[in-house]
C-alpha atoms as a PDB file:
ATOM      1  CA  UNK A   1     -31.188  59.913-143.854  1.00  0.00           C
ATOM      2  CA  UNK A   2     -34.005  61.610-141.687  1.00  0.00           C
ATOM      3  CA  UNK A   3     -31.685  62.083-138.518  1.00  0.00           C
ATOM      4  CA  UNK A   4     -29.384  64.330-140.806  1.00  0.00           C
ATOM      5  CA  UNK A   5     -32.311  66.420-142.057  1.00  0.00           C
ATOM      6  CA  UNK A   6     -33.481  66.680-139.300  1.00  0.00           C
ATOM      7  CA  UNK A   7     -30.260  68.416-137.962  1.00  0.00           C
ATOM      8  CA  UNK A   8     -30.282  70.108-140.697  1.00  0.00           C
ATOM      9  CA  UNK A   9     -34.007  71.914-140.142  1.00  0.00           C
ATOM     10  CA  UNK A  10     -33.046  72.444-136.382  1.00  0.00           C
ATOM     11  CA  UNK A  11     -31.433  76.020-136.724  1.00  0.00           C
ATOM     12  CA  UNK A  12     -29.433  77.840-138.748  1.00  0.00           C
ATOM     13  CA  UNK A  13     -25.867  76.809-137.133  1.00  0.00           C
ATOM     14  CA  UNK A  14     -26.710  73.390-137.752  1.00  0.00           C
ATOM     15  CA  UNK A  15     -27.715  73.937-141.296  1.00  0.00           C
ATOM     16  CA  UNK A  16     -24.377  75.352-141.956  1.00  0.00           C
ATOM     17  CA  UNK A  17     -22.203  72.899-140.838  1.00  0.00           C
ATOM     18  CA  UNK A  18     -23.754  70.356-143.042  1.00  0.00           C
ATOM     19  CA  UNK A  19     -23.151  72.906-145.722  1.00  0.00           C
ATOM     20  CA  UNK A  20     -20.036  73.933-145.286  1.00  0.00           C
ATOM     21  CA  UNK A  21     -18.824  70.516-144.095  1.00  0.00           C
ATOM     22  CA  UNK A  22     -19.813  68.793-146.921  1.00  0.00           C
ATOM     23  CA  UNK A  23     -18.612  71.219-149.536  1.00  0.00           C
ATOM     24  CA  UNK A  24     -15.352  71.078-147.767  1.00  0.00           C
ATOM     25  CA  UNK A  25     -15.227  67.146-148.085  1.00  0.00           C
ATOM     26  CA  UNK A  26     -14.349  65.587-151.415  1.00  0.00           C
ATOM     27  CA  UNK A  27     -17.062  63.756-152.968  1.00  0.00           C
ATOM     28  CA  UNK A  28     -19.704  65.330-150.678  1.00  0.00           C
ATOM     29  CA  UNK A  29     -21.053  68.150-151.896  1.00  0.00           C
ATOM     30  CA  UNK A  30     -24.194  66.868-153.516  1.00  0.00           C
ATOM     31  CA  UNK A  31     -25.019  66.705-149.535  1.00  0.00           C
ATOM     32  CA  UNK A  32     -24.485  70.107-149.285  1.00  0.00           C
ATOM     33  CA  UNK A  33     -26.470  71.277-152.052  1.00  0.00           C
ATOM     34  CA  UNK A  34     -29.197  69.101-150.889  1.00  0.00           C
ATOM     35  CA  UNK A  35     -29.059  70.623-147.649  1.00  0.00           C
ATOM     36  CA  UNK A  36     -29.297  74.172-149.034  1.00  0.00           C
ATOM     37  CA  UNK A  37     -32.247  72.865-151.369  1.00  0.00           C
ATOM     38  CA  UNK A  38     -34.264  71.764-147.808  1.00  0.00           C
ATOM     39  CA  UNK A  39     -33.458  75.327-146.243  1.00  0.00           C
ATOM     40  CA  UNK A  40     -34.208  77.059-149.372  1.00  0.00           C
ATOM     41  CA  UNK A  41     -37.779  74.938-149.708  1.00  0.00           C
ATOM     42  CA  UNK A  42     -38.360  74.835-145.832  1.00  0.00           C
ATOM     43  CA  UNK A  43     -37.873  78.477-144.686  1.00  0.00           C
ATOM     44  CA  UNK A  44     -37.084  80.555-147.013  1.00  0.00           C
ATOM     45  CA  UNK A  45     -34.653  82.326-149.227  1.00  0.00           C
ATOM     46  CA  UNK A  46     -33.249  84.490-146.623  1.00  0.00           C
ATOM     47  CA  UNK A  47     -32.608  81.985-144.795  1.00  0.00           C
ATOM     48  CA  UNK A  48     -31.269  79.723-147.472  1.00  0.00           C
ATOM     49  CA  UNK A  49     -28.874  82.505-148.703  1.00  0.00           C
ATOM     50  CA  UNK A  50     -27.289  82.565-145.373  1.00  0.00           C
ATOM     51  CA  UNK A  51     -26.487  79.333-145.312  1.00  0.00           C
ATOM     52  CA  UNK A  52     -25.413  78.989-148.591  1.00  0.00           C
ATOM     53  CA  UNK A  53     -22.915  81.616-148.586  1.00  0.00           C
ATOM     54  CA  UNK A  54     -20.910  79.191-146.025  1.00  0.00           C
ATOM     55  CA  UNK A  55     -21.050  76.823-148.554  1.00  0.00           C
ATOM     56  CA  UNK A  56     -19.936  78.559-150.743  1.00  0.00           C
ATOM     57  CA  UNK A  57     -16.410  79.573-149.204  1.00  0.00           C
ATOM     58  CA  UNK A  58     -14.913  76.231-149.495  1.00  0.00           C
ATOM     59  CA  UNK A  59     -16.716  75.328-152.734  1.00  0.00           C
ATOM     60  CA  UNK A  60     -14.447  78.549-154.255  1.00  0.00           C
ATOM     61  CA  UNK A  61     -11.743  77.281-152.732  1.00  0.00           C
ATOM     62  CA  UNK A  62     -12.382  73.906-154.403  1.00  0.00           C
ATOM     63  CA  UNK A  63     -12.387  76.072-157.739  1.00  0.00           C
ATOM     64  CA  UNK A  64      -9.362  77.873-157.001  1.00  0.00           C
ATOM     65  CA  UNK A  65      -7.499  74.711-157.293  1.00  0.00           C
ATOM     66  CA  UNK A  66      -9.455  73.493-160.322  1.00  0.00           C
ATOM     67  CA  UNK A  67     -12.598  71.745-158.910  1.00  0.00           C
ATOM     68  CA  UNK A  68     -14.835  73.846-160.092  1.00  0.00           C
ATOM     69  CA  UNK A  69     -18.022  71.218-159.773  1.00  0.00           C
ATOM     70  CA  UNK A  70     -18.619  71.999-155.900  1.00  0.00           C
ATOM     71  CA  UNK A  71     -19.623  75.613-156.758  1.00  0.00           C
ATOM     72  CA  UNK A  72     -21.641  74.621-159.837  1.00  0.00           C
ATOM     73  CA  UNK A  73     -23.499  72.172-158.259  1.00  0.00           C
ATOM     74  CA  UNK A  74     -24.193  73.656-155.244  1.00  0.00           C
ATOM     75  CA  UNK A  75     -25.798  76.692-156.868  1.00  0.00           C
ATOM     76  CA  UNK A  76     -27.180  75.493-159.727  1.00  0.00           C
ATOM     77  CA  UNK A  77     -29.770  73.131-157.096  1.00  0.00           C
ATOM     78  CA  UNK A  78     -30.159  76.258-155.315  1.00  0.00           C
ATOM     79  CA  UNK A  79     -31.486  77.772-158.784  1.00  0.00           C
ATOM     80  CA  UNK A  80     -33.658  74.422-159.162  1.00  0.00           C
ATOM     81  CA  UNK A  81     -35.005  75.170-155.692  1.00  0.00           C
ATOM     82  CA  UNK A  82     -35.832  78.844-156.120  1.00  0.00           C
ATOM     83  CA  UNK A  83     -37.994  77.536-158.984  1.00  0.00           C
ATOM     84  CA  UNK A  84     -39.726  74.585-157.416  1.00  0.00           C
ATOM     85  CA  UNK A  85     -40.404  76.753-154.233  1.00  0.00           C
ATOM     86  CA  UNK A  86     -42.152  79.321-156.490  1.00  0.00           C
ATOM     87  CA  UNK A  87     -44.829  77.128-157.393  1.00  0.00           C
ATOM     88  CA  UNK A  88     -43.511  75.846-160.767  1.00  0.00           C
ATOM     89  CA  UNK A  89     -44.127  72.309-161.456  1.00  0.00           C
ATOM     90  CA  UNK A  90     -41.265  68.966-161.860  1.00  0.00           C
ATOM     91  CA  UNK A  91     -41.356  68.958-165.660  1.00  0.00           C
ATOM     92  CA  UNK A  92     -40.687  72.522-165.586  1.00  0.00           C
ATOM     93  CA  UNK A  93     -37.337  72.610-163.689  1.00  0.00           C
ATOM     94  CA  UNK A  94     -36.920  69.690-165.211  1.00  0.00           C
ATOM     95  CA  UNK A  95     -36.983  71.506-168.428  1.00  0.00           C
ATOM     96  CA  UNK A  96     -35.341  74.714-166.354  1.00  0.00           C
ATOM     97  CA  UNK A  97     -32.123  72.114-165.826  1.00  0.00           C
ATOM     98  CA  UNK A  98     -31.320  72.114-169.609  1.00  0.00           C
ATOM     99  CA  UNK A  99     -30.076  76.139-169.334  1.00  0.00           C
ATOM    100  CA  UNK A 100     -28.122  74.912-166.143  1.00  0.00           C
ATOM    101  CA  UNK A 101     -26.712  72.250-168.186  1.00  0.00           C
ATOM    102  CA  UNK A 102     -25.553  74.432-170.888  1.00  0.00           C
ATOM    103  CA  UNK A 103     -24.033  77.758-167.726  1.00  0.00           C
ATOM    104  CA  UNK A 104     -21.950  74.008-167.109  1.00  0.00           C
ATOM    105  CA  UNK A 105     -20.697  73.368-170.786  1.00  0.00           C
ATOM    106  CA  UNK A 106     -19.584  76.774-171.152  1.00  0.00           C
ATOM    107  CA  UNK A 107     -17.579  76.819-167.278  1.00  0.00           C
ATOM    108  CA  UNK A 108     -16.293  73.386-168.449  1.00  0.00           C
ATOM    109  CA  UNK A 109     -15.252  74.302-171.542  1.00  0.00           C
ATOM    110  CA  UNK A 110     -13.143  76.841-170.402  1.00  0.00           C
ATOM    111  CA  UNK A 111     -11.405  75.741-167.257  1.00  0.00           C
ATOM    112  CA  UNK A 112     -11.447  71.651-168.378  1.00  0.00           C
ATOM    113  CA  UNK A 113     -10.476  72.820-172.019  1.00  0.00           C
ATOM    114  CA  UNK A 114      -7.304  71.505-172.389  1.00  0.00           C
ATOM    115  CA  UNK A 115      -7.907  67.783-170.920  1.00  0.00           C
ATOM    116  CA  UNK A 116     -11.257  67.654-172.644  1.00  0.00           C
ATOM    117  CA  UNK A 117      -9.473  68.530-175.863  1.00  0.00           C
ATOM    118  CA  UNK A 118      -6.772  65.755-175.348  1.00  0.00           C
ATOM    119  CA  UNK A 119      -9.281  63.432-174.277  1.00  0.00           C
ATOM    120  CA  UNK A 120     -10.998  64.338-177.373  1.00  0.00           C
ATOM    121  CA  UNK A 121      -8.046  63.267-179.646  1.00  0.00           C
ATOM    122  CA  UNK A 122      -7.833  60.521-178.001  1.00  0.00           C
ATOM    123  CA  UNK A 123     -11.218  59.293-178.563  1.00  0.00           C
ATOM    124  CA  UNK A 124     -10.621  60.288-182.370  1.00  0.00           C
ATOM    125  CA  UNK A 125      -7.650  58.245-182.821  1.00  0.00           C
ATOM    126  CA  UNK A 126      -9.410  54.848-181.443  1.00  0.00           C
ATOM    127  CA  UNK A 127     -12.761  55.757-183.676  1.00  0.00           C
ATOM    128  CA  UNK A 128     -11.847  54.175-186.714  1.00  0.00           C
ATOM    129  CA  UNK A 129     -10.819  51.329-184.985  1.00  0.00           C
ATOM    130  CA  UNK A 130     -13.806  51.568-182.841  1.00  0.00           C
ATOM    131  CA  UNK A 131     -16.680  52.428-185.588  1.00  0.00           C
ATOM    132  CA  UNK A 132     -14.686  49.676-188.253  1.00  0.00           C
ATOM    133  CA  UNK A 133     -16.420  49.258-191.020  1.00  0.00           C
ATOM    134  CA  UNK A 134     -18.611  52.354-190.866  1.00  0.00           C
ATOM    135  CA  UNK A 135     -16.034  54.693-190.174  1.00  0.00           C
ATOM    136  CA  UNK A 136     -14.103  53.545-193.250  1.00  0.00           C
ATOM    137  CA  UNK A 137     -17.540  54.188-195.512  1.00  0.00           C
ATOM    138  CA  UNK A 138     -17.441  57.684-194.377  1.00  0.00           C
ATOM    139  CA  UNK A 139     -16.392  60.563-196.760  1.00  0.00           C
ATOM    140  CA  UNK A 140     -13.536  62.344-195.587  1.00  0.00           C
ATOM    141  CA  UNK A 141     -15.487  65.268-195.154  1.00  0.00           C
ATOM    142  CA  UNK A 142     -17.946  62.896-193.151  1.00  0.00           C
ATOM    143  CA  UNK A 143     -14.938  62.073-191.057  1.00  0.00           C
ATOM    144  CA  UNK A 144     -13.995  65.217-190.470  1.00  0.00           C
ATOM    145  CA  UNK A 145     -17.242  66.181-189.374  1.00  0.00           C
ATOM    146  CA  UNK A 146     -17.998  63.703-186.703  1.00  0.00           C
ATOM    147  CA  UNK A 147     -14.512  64.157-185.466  1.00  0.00           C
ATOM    148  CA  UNK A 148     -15.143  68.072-184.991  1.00  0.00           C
ATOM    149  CA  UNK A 149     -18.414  66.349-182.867  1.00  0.00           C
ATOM    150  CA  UNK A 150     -16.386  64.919-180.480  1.00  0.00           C
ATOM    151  CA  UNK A 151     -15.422  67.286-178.008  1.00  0.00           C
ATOM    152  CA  UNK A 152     -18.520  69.460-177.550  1.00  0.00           C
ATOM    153  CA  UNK A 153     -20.195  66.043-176.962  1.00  0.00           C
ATOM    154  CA  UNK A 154     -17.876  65.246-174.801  1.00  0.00           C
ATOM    155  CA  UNK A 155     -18.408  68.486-172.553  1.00  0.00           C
ATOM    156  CA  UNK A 156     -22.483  68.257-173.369  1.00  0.00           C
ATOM    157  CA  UNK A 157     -21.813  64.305-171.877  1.00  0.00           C
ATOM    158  CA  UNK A 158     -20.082  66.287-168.454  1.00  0.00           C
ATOM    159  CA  UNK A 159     -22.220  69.209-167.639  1.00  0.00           C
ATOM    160  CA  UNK A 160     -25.536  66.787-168.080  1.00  0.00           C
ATOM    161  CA  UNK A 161     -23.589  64.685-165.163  1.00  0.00           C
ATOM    162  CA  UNK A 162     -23.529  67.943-163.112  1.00  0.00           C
ATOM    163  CA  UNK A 163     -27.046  68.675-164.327  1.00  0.00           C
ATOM    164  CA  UNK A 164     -28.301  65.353-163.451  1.00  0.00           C
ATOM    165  CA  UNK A 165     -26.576  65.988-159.793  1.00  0.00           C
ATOM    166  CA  UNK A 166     -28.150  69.056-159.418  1.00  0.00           C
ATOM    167  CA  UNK A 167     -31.881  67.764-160.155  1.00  0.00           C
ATOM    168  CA  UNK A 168     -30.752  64.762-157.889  1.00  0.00           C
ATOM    169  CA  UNK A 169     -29.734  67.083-155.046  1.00  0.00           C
ATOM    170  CA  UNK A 170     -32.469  68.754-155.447  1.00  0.00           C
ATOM    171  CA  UNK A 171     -34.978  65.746-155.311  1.00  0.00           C
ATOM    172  CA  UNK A 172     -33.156  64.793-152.213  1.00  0.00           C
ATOM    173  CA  UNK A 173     -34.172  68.298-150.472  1.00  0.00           C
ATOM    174  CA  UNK A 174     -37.639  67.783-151.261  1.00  0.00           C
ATOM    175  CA  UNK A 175     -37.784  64.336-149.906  1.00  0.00           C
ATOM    176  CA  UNK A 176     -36.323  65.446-146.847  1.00  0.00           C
ATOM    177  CA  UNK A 177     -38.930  67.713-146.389  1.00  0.00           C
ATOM    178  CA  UNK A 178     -41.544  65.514-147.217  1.00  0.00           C
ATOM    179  CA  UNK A 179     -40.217  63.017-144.763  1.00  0.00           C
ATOM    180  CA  UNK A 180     -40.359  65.613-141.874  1.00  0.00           C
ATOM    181  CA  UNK A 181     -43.287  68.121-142.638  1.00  0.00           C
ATOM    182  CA  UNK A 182     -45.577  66.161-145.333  1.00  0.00           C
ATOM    183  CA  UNK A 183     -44.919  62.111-146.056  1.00  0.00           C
ATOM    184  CA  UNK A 184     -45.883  61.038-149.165  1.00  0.00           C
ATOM    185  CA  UNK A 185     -45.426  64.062-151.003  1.00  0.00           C
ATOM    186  CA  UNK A 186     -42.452  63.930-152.808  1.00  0.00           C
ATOM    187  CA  UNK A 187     -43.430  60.579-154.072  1.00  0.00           C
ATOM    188  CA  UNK A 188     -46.772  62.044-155.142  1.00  0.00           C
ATOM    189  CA  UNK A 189     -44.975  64.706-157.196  1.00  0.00           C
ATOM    190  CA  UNK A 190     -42.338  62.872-158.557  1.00  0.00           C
ATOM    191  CA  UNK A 191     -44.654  60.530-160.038  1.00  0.00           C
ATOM    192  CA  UNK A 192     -47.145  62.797-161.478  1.00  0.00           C
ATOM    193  CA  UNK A 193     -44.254  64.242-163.558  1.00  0.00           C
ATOM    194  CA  UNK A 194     -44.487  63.950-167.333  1.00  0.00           C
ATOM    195  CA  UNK A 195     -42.562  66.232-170.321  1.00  0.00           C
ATOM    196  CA  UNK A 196     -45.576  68.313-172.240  1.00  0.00           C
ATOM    197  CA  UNK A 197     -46.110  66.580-175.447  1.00  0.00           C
ATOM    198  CA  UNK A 198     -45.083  69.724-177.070  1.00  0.00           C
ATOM    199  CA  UNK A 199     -41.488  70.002-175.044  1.00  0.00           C
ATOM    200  CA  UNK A 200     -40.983  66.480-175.683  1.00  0.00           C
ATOM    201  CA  UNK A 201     -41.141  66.748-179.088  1.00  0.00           C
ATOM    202  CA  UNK A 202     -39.181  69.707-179.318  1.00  0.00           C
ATOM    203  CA  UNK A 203     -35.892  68.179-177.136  1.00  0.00           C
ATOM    204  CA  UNK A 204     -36.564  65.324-179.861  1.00  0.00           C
ATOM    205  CA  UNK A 205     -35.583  67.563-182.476  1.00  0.00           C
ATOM    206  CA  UNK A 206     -32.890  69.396-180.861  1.00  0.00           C
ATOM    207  CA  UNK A 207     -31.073  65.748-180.349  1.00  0.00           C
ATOM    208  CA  UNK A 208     -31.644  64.773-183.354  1.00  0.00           C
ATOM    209  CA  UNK A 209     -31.231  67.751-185.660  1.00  0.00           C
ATOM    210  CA  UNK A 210     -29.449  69.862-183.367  1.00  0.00           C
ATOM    211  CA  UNK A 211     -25.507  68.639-184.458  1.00  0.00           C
ATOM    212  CA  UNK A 212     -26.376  70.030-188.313  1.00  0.00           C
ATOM    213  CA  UNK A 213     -26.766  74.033-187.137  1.00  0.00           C
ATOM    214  CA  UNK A 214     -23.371  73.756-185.524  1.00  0.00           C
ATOM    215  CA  UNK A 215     -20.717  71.546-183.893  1.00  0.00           C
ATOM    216  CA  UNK A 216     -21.062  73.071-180.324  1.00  0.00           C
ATOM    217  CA  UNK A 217     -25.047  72.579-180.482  1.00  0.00           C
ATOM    218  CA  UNK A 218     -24.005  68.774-180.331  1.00  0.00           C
ATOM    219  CA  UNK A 219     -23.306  69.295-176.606  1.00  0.00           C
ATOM    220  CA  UNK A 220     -27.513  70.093-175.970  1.00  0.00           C
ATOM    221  CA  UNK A 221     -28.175  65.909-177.077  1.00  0.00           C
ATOM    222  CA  UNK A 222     -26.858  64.540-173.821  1.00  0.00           C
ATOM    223  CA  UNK A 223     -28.287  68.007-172.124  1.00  0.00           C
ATOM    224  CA  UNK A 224     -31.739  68.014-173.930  1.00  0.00           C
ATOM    225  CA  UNK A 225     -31.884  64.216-172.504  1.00  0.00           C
ATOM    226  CA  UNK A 226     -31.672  64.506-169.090  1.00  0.00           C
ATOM    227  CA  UNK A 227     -35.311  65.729-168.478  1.00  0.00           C
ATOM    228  CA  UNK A 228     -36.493  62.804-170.483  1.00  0.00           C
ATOM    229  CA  UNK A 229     -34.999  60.295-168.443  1.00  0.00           C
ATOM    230  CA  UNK A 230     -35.538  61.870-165.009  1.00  0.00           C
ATOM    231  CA  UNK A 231     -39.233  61.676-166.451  1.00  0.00           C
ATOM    232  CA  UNK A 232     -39.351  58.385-167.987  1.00  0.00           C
ATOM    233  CA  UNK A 233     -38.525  56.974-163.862  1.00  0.00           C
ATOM    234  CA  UNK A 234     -41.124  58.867-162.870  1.00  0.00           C
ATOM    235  CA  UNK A 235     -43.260  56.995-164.837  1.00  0.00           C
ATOM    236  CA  UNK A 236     -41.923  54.000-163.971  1.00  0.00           C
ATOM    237  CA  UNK A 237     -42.568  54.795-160.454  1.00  0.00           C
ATOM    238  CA  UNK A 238     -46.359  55.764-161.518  1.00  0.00           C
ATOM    239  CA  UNK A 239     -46.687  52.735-163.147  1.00  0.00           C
ATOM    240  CA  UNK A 240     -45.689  50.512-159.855  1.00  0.00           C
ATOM    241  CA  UNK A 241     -47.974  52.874-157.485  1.00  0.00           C
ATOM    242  CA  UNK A 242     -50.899  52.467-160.016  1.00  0.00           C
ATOM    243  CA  UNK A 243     -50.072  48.715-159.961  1.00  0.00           C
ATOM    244  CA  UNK A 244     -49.500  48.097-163.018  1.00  0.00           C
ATOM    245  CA  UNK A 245     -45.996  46.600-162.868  1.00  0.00           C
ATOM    246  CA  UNK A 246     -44.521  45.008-159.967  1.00  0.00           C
ATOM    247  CA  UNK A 247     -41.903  46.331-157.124  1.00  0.00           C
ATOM    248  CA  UNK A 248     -39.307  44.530-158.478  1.00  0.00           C
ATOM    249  CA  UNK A 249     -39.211  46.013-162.117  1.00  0.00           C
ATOM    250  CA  UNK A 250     -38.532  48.841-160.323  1.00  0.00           C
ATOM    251  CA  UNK A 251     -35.135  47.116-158.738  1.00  0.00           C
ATOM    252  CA  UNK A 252     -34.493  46.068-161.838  1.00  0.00           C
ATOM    253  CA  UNK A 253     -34.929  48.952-163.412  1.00  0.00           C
ATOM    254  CA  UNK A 254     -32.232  51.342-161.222  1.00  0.00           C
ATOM    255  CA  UNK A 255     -30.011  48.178-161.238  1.00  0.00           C
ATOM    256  CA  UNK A 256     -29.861  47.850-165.158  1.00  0.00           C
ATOM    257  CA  UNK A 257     -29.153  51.638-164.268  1.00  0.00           C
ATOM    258  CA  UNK A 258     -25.949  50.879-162.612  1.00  0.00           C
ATOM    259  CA  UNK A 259     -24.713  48.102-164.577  1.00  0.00           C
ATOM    260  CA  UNK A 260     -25.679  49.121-168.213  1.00  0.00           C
ATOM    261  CA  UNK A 261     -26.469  52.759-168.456  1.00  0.00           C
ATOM    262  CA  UNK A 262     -24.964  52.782-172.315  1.00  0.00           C
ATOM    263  CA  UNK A 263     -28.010  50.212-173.125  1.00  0.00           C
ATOM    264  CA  UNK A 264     -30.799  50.957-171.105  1.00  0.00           C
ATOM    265  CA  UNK A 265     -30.343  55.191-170.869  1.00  0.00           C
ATOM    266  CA  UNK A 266     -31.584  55.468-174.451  1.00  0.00           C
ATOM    267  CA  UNK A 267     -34.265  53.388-174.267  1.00  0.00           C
ATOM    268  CA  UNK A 268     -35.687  55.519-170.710  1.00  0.00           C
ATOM    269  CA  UNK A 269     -35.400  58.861-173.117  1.00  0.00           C
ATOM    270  CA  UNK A 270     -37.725  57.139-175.829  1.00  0.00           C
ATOM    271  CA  UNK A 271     -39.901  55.863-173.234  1.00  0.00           C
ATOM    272  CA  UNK A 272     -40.417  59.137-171.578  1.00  0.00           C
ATOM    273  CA  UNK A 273     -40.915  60.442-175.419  1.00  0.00           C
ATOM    274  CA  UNK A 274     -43.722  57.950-176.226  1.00  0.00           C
ATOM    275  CA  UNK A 275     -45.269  58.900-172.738  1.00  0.00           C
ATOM    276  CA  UNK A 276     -45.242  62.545-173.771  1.00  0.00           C
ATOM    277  CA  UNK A 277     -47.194  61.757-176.831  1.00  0.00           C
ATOM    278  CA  UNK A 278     -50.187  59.189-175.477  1.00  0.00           C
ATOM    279  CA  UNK A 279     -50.263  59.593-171.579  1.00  0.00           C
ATOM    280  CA  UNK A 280     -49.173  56.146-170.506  1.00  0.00           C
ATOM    281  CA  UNK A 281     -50.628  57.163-166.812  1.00  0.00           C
ATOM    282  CA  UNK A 282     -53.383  58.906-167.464  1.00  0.00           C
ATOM    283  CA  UNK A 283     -54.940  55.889-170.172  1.00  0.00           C
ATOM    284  CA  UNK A 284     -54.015  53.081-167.379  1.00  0.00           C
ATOM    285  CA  UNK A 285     -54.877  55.363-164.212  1.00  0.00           C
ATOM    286  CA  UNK A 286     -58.249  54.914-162.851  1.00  0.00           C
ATOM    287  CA  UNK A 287     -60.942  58.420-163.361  1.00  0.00           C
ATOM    288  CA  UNK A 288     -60.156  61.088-160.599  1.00  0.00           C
ATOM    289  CA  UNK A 289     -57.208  58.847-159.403  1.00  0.00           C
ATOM    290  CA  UNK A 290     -54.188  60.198-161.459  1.00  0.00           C
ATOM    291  CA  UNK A 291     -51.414  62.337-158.967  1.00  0.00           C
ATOM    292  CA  UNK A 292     -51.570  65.977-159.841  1.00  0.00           C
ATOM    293  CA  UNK A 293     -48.134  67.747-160.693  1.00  0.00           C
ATOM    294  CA  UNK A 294     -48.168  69.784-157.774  1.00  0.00           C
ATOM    295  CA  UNK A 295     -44.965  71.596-156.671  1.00  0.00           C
ATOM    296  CA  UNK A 296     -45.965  72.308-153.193  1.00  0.00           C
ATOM    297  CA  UNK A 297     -44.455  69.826-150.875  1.00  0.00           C
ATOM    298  CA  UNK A 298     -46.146  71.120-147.851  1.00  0.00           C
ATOM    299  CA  UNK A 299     -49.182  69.130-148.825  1.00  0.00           C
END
């Protein structure tokens, strides 16, 4: 994708075509947001915001007829941008991307309400059939209560899809400008990332314990998650540059991804948690080699 970026990066009427193009185009605006993420990291928020108010023309229009996820996305990775351009590090717009995720539930929950709601009752009505067995040893209060669960879930399960696009749109800006002004450095930051010890920990206890404060602080478990997985690749990827697994555990890895993301999402977030706590990289790395978290992609 170098030839589009760079297009993008040769001027500023170039730049907003892609933009507004893409926003305009179903199923394309994670290319747009992208785009505004290379402007934004390349040149400058001036700049950026000139661009991205072209973008962001269609993406209301998109809203206006109840597509509200062009708009979202497209500045919510310009948010993500402003922060990684500032000098703050991966794990911390990683960690940034869990208040993005929760601006989504709230926009979701108002203008999806309805279907989420009858989607919800839907789901409810195949649960005992679906949980047989332990559903039935449930008190009726029990039953109640997981019930109640299932909608905020349900919108936590959506806006950490549009949070996961918007830290993916974002990584695809920095590459970009990796590829063109400093190669190698994306991969370099990417990964060096790791979730503090102390973070980890607390996102542990907000998915875990989180539910009993409150039915709608079920939606920050799929939210709180998000950051753990993104990191729990990087390590993966940290692991294979170090040399400690092989390439193709890594093509296994994003193709178990694909195929079985039920099965093999959970076990990325503990990963990432257990890496938190002991420092798989730095044990395994050898002394002075480890990557440094570095947010500047200029090199």
């Amino acid at each position: 994708m170098r030839p589009l970026a760079d297009f993008i990066m040769r001027g500023r009427v170039q730049a907003t075509l892609v933009v507004a193009g893409c926003a305009a185009l179903p199923l394309l605006y994670w290319l747009s947001a992208a785009a505004v993420c290379l402007v934004l990291l390349r040149r400058g928020t001036k700049d950026a915001l000139s661009v991205l108010a072209w973008g962001v023309l269609p993406a209301l229009v998109w809203w206006y007829f109840g597509e509200p996820r062009t708009l979202m996305v497209l500045l919510g990775s310009f948010g993500l941008a402003a922060l990684l351009r500032g000098g703050r590090p991966w794990h911390q717009v990683l960690l940034a991307s869990i208040g993005l995720g929760l601006v989504y539930g709230v926009i979701l929950g108002t203008v999806y309400r309805e279907p989420i709601d009858e989607l919800a009752q839907l789901l409810q009505t195949h649960m005992p059939r679906t949980l047989e067995g332990i559903y039935q040893q449930l008190t009726l209060e029990e039953q109640a209560r997981l019930e109640a669960l299932v909608a905020p879930v349900l919108t936590g399960l959506i806006a950490a899809l549009l949070q996961a696009g918007s830290v993916l749109a974002l990584m695809l800006g920095r590459y970009w400008q990796a590829v063109l002004y400093n190669p190698g450095g994306f991969g370099r930051e990417f990964r060096a990332t790791r979730i503090p010890r102390a973070a980890a920990l607390v996102l542990l206890a907000l998915m875990l314990v989180g539910p009993n404060f409150g039915v709608q602080v079920a939606m920050l478990t799929p939210l709180c998650s998000v950051p753990l997985m993104f990191a729990a690749l990087a390590l993966v990827h940290g692991l294979v540059a170090l040399g400690k697994l092989r390439r193709f555990w890594l093509v296994g890895l994003y193709i178990m991804l694909v195929l079985f993301l039920q099965a093999i999402y959970p076990v990325l977030v503990l990963v990432a948690i257990v890496d938190s706590l002991i420092d798989i990289r730095g044990r395994l790395a050898p002394a002075g080699g480890a990557d440094k978290d570095s947010a500047n992609g200029e090199g």
